[in-house]
C-alpha atoms as a PDB file:
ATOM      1  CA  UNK A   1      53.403  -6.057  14.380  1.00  0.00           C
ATOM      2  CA  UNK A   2      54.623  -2.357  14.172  1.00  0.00           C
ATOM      3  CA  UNK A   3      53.701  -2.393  10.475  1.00  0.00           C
ATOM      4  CA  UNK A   4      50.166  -3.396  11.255  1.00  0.00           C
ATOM      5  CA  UNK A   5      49.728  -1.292  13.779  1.00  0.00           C
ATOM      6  CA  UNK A   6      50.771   1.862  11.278  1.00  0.00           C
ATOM      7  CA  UNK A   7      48.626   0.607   8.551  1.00  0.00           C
ATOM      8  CA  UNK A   8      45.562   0.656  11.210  1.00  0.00           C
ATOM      9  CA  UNK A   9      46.661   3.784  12.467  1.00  0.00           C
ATOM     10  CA  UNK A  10      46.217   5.715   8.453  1.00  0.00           C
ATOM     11  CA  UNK A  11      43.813   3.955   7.940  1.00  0.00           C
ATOM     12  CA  UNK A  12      41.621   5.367  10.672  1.00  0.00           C
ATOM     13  CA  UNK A  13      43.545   8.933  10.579  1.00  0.00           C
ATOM     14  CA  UNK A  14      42.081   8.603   6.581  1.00  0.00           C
ATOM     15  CA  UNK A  15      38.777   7.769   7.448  1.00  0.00           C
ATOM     16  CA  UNK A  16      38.323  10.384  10.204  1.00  0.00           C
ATOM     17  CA  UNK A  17      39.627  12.909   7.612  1.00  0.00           C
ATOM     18  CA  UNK A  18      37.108  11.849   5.032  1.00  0.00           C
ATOM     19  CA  UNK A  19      34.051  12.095   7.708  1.00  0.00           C
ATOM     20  CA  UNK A  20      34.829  15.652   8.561  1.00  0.00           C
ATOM     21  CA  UNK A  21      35.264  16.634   5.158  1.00  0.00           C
ATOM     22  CA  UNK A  22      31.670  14.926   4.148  1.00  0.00           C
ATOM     23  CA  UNK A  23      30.269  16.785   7.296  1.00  0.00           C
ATOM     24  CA  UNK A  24      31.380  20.000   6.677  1.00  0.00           C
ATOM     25  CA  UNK A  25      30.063  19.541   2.718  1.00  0.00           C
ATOM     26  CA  UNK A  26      27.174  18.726   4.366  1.00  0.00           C
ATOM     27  CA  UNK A  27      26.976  22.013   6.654  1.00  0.00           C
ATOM     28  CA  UNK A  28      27.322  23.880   3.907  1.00  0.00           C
ATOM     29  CA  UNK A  29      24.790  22.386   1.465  1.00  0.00           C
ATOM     30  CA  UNK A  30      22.148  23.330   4.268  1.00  0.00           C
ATOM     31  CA  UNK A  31      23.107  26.383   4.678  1.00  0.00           C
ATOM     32  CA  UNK A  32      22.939  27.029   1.014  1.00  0.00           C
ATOM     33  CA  UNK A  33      19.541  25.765   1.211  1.00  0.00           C
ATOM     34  CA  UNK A  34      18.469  28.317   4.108  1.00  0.00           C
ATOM     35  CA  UNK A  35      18.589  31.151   1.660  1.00  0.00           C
ATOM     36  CA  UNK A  36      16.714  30.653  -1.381  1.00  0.00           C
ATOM     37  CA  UNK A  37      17.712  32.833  -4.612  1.00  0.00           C
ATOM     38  CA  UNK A  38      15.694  33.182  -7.366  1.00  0.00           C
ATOM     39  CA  UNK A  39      14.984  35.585 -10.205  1.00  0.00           C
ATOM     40  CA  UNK A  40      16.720  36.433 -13.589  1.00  0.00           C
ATOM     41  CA  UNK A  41      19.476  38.532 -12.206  1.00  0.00           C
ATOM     42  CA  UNK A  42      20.215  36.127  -8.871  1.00  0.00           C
ATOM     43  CA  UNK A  43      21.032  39.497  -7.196  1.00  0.00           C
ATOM     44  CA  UNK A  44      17.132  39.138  -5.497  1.00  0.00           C
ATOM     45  CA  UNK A  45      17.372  37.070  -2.235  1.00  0.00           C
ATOM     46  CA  UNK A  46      13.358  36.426  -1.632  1.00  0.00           C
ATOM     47  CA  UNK A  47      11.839  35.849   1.023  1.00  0.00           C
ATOM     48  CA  UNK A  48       9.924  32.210   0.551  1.00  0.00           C
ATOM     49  CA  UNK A  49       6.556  32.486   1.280  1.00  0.00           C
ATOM     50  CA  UNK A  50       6.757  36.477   1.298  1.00  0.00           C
ATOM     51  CA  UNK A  51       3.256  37.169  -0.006  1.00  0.00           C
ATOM     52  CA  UNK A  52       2.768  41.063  -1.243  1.00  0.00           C
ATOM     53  CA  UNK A  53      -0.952  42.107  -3.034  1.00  0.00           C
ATOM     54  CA  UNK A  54      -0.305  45.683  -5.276  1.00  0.00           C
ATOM     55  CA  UNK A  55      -3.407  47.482  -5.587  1.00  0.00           C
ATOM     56  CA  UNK A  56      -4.838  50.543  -6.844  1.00  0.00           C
ATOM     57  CA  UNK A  57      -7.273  52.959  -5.289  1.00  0.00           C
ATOM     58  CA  UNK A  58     -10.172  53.084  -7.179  1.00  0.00           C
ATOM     59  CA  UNK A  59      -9.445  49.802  -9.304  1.00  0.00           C
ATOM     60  CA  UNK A  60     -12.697  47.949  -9.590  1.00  0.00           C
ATOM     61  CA  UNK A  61     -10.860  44.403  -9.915  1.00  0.00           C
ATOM     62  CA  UNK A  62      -9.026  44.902  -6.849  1.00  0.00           C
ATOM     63  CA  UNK A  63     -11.844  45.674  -4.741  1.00  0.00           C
ATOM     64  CA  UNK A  64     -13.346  42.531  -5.398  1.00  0.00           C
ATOM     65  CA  UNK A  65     -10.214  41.045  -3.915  1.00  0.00           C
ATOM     66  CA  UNK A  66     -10.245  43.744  -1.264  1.00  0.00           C
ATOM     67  CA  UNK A  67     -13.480  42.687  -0.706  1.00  0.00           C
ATOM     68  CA  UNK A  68     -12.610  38.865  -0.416  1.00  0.00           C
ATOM     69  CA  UNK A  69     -10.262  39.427   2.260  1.00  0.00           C
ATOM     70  CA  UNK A  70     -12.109  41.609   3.985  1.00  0.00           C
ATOM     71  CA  UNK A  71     -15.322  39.315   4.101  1.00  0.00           C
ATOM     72  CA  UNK A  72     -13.397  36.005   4.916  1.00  0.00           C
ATOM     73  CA  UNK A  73     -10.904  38.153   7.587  1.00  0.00           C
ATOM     74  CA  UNK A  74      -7.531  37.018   5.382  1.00  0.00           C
ATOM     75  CA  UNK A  75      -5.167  39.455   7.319  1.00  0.00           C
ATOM     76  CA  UNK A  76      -5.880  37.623  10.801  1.00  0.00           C
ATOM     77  CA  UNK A  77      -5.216  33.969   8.887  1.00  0.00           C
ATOM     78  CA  UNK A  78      -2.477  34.248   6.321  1.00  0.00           C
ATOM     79  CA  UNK A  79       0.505  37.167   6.577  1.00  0.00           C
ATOM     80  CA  UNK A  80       0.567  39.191   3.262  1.00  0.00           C
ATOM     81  CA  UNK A  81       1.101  42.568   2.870  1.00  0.00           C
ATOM     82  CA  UNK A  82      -0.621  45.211   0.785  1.00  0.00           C
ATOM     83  CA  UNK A  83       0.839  47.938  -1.112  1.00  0.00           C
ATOM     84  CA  UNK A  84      -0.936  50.534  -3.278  1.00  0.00           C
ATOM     85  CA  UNK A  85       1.204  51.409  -6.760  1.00  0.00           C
ATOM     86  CA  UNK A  86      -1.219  54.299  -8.482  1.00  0.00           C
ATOM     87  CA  UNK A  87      -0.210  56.932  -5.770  1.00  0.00           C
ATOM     88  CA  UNK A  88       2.969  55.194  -4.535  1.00  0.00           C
ATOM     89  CA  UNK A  89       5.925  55.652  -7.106  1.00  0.00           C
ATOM     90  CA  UNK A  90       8.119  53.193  -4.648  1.00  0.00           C
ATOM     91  CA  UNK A  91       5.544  50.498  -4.486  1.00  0.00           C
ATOM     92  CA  UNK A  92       4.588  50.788  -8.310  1.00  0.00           C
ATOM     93  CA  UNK A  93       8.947  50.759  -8.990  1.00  0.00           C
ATOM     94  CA  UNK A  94       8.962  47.432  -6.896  1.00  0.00           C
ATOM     95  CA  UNK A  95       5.629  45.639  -8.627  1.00  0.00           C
ATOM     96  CA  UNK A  96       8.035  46.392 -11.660  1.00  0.00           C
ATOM     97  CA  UNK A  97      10.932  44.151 -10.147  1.00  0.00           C
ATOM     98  CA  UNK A  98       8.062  42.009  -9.468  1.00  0.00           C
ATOM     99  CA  UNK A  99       7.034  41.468 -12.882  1.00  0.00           C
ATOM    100  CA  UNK A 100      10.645  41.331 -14.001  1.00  0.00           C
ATOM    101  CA  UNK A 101      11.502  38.472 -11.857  1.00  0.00           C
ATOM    102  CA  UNK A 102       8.693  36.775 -14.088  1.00  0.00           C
ATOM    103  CA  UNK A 103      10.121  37.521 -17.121  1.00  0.00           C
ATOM    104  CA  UNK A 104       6.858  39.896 -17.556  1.00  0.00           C
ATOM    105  CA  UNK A 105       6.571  42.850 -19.925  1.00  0.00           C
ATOM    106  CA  UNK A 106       6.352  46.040 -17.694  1.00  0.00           C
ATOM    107  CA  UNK A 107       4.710  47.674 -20.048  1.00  0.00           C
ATOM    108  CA  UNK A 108       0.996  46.093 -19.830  1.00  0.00           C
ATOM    109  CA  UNK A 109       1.239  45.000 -15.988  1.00  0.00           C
ATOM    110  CA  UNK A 110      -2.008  45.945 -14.129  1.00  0.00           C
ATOM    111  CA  UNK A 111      -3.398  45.493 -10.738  1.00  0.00           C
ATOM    112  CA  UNK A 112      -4.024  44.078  -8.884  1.00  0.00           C
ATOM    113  CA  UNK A 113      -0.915  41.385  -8.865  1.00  0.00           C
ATOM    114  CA  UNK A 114      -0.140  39.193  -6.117  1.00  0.00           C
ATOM    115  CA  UNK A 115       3.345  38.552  -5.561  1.00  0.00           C
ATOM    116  CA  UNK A 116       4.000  35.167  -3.623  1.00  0.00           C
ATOM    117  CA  UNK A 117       7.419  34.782  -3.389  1.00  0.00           C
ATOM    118  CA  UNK A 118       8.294  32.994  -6.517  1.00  0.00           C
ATOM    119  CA  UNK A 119       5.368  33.934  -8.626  1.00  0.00           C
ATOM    120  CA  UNK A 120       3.262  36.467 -10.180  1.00  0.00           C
ATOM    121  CA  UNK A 121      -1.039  36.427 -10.389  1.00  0.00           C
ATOM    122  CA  UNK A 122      -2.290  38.750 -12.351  1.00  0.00           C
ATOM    123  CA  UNK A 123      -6.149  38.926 -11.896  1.00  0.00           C
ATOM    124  CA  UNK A 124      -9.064  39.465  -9.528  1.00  0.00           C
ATOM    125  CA  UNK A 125     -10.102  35.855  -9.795  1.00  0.00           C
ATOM    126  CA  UNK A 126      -6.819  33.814  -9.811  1.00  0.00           C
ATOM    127  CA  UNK A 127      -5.775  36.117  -6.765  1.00  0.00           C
ATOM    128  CA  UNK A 128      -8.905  35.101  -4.857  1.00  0.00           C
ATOM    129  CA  UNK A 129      -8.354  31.730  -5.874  1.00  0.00           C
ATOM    130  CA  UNK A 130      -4.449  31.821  -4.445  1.00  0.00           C
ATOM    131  CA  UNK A 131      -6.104  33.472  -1.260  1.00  0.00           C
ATOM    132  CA  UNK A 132      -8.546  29.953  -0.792  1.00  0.00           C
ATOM    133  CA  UNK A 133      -5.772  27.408  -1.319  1.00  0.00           C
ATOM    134  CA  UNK A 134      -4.032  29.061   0.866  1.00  0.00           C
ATOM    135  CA  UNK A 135      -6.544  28.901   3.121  1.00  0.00           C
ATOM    136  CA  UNK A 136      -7.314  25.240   2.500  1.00  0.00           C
ATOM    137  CA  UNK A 137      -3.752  24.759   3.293  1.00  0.00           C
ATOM    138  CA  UNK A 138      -3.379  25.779   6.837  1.00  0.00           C
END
C-alpha cells in the first residue's frame, strides 16, 4: 500500500513539475512576441504599426500626398508622423536607416517615402494608396 501510495505521490510531484515548466515556456514565448524585431542588423526594435512620411519642402510628389492628407483630414484618423529630410540632417540620417532596413540602396532614395513599420513606399501614388487602405481598414 505504501509503495502505491509513493508511486502516486511522483507521479503527481512529476506532473506538477512538467505544468510549471510548460507555463513558464509559455510566459516567455509571449513575451517574446510583445516586442517585435526586425531589420538586417536585429539591433532595431520597431515599433509595429509606427507609421513615419519623409518629405521635402518644395518636392512636387510629396505635395500631392501632402495634399491627400490634408483634403481627406488623415492626421485626425490614422497616427503617422511627418518628418522633413532636405533641411533636417537628423531626419534625412534616419530615412537612411529606413531604407537600410529594406535592404535599399541609399544612394537613389527620394521622397517622399513612407515608412510603416516593416516596410518602405517609395512614391506619391503607392503612398496615397497605403493612406486609403488604411483608411478602409479602420
Amino acid at each position: 500500500m505504501n509503495k502505491k501510495l509513493t508511486l502516486v505521490s511522483i507521479f503527481f510531484i512529476i506532473i506538477t513539475i512538467l505544468a510549471v515548466v510548460v507555463l513558464i515556456n509559455n510566459k516567455k514565448e509571449s513575451l517574446n512576441q510583445a516586442v517585435d524585431i526586425k531589420g538586417p542588423d536585429q539591433n532595431d526594435i520597431l515599433k509595429k504599426d509606427e507609421i513615419i512620411l519623409f518629405y521635402g519642402d518644395g518636392c512636387p510628389h510629396c505635395a500631392l500626398v501632402e495634399n491627400y492628407i490634408r483634403d481627406n483630414k488623415l492626421e485626425t484618423k490614422i497616427v503617422f508622423e511627418q518628418k522633413e529630410v532636405y533641411y533636417n540632417k537628423q531626419n534625412a540620417s534616419e530615412l537612411g536607416e529606413k531604407a537600410k532596413a529594406c535592404h535599399l540602396s541609399t544612394d537613389s532614395i527620394g521622397v517622399p517615402f513612407l515608412w510603416d513599420g516593416s516596410r518602405c513606399i517609395i512614391g506619391d501614388q503607392p503612398i496615397i494608396n497605403f493612406f486609403k487602405l488604411k483608411l478602409n481598414q479602420k
